[in-house]
Protein backbone atom coordinates (compact mmCIF):
# COMPACT_ATOMS: atom_id res chain seq x y z
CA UNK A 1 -24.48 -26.32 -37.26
CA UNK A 2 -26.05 -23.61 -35.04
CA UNK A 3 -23.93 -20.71 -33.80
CA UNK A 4 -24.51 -21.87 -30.20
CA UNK A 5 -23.51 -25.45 -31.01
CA UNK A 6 -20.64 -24.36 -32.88
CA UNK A 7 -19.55 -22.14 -29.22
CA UNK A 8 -19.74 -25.00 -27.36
CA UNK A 9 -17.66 -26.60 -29.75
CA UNK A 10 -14.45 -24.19 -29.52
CA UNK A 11 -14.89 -23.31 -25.62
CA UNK A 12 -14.35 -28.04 -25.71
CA UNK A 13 -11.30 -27.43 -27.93
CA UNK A 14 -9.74 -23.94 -25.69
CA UNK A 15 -10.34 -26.25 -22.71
CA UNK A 16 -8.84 -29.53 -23.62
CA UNK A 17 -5.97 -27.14 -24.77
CA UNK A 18 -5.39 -25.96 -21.53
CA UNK A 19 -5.57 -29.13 -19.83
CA UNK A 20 -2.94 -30.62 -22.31
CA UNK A 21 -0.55 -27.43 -21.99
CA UNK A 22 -1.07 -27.29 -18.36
CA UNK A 23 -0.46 -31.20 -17.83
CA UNK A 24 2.94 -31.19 -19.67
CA UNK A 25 4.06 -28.26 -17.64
CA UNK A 26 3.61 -30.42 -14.12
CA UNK A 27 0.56 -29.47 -13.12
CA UNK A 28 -1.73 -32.42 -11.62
CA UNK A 29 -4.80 -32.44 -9.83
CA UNK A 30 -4.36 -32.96 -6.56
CA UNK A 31 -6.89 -33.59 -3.59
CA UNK A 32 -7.85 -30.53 -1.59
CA UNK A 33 -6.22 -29.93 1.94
CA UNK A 34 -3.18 -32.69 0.88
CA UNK A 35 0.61 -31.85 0.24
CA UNK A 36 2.14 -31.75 -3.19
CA UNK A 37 5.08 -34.18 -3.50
CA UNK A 38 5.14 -35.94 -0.70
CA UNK A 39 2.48 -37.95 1.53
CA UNK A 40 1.67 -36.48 5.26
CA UNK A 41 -0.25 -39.08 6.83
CA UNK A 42 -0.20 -36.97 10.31
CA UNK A 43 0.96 -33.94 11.60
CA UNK A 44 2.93 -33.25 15.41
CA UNK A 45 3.11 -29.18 15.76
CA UNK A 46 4.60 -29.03 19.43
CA UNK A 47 5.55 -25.97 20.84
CA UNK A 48 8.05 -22.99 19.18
CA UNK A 49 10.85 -23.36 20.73
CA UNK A 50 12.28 -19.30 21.60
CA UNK A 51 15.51 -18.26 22.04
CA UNK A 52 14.03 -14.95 23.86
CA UNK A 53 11.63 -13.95 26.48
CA UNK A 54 8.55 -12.37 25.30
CA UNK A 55 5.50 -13.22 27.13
CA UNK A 56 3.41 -15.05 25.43
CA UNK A 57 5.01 -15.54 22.73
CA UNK A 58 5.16 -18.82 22.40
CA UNK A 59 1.90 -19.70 22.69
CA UNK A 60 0.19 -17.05 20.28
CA UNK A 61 2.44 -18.40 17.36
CA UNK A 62 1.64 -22.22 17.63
CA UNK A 63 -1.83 -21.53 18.38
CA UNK A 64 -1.74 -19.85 14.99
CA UNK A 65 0.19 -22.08 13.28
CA UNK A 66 -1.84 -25.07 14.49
CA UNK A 67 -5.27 -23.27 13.54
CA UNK A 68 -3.70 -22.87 9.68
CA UNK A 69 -3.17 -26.72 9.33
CA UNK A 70 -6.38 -27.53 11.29
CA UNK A 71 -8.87 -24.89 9.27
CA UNK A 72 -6.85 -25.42 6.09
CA UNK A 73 -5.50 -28.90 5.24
CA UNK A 74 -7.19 -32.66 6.02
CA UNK A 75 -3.81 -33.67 7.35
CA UNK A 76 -4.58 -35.06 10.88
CA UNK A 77 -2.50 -33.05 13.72
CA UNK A 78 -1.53 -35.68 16.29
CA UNK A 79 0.73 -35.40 19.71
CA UNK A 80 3.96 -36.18 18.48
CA UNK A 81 4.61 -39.68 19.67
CA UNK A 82 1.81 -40.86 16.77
CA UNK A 83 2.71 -38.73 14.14
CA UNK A 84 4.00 -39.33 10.77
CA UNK A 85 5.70 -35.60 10.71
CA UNK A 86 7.10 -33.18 13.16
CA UNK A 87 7.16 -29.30 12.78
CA UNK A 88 9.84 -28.12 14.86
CA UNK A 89 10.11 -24.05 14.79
CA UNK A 90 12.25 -22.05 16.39
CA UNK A 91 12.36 -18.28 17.11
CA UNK A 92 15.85 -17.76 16.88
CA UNK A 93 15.89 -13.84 17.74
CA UNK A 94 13.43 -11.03 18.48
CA UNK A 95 14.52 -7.47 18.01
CA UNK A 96 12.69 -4.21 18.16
CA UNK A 97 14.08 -1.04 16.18
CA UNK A 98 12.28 2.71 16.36
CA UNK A 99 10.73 4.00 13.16
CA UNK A 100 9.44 7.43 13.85
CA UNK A 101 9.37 9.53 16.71
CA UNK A 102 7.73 12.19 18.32
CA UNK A 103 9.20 16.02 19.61
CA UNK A 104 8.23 17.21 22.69
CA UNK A 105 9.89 20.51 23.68
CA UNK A 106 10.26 21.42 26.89
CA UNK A 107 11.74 24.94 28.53
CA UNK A 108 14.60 23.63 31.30
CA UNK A 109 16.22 26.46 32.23
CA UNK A 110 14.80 29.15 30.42
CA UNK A 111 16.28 27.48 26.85
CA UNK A 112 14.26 24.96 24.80
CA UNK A 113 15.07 21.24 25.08
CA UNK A 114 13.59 19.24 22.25
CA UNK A 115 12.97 15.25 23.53
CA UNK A 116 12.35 12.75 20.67
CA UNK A 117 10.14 9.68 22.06
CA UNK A 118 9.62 6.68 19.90
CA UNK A 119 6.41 6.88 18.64
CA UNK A 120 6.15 3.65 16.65
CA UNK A 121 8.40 -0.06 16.54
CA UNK A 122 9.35 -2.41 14.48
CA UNK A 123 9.21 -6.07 15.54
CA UNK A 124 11.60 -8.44 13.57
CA UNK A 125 11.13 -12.10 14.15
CA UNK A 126 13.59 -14.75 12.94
CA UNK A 127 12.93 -18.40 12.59
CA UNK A 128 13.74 -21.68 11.27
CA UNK A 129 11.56 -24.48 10.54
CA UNK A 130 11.96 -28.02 9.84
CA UNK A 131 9.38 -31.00 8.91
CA UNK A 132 10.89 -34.08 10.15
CA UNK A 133 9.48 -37.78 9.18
CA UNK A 134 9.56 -38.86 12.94
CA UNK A 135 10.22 -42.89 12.55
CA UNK A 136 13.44 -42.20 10.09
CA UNK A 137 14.28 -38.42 10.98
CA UNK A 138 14.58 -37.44 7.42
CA UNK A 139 14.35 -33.72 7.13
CA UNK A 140 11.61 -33.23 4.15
CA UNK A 141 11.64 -29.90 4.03
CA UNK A 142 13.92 -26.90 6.06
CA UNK A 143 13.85 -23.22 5.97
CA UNK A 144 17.12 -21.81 8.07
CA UNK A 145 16.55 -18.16 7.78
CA UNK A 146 12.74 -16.63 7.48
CA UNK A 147 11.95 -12.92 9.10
CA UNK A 148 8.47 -12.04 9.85
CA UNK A 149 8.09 -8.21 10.70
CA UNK A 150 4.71 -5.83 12.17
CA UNK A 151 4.64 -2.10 13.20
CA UNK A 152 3.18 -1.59 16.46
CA UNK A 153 2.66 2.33 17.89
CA UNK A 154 4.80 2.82 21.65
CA UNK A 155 2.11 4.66 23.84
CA UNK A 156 3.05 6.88 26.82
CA UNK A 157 0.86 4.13 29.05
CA UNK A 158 3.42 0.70 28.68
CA UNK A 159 0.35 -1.33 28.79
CA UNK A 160 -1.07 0.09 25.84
CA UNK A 161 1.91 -0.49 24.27
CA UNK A 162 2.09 -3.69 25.67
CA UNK A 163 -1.06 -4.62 24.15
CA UNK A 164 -0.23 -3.16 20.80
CA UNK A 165 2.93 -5.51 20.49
CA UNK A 166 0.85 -8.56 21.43
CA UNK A 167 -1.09 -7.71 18.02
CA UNK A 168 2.32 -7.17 16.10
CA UNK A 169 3.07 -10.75 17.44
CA UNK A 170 0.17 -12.47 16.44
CA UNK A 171 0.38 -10.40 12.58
CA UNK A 172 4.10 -11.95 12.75
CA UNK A 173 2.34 -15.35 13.65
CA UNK A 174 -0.16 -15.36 10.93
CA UNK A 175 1.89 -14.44 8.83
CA UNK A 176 4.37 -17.05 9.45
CA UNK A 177 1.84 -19.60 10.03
CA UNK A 178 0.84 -18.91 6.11
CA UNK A 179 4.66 -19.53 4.75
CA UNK A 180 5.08 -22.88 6.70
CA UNK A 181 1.95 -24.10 5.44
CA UNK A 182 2.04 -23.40 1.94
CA UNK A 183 5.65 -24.37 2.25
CA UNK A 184 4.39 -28.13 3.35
CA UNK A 185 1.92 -28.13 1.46
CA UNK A 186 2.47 -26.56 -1.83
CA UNK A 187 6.51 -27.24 -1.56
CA UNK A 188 7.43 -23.91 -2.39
């Protein structure tokens, strides 16, 4: 037997190893874009619903999270009346805390006055999420507690820092948009 035939031979055996180990642990093949566990024949994403008032809110995180099934999964995404599953979110608070700031000093009469202005946020998002089998209303899968969080820098010009928490907002909404869908789909 030649050396090369005789390679061929053991990478066979190492890989038919692997298989066998990795079958009796619970792995299966699955097909690409569908959900382990469970069958999604369709998908509803309405709208988040948001306990707070950020502008455009709303609409940045479903785009997102619809764009994650759509680019990522071969599950259908329907209006709600034909699906087989609803994803119901929910933002249930927003908050905003400083993490550094700047000095300015400033003389008011004739002493030094040191002003600290916040020089960049934190944005904390909560949510909860549910998938839903519309016809019975069986919850397959909930989440009641998930945080998302983004820095963002606070700019002496409020529509620069305006802008700068739309981005933190749509980092929050990919990054929430990941967790729900490899929490439907890999049921994790």
């Amino acid at each position: 037997m030649s050396e090369k035939t005789a390679i061929i031979i053991e990478f066979t055996l190492v890989l038919a190893l692997i298989l066998v180990a990795a079958s009796g642990c619970g792995y299966r093949a699955r097909e690409a874009g569908r959900p382990v566990g469970m069958e999604i024949a369709s998908i509803a994403i309405p709208i988040i619903e948001c306990d707070t008032s950020v502008p455009g809110f709303e609409s940045d995180v479903t785009r997102l999270l619809r764009e994650e099934f759509i680019g990522h999964s071969r599950i259908p995404l329907v209006p709600e009346r034909d699906a087989h599953t609803v994803l119901r979110t929910r933002a249930t608070r927003i908050e905003t805390r400083p993490v550094s700031y700047d000095v300015l000093q400033t003389m008011v009469g004739g002493e030094t006055t040191d002003y600290e202005t916040t020089s960049v946020r934190r944005l904390n998002v909560f949510f909860q999420a549910r998938l839903i089998e519309r016809k019975s209303g069986a919850v397959l899968w909930e989440e009641g507690l998930m945080r998302e969080q983004a820095l963002y820098k606070v700019s002496s010009d409020p529509l620069v820092t305006r802008n700068n928490m739309r981005k933190a907002i749509r980092d929050i909404a990919e990054g929430l948009s990941q967790r729900i869908f490899a929490r439907t789909m890999e049921r994790f």
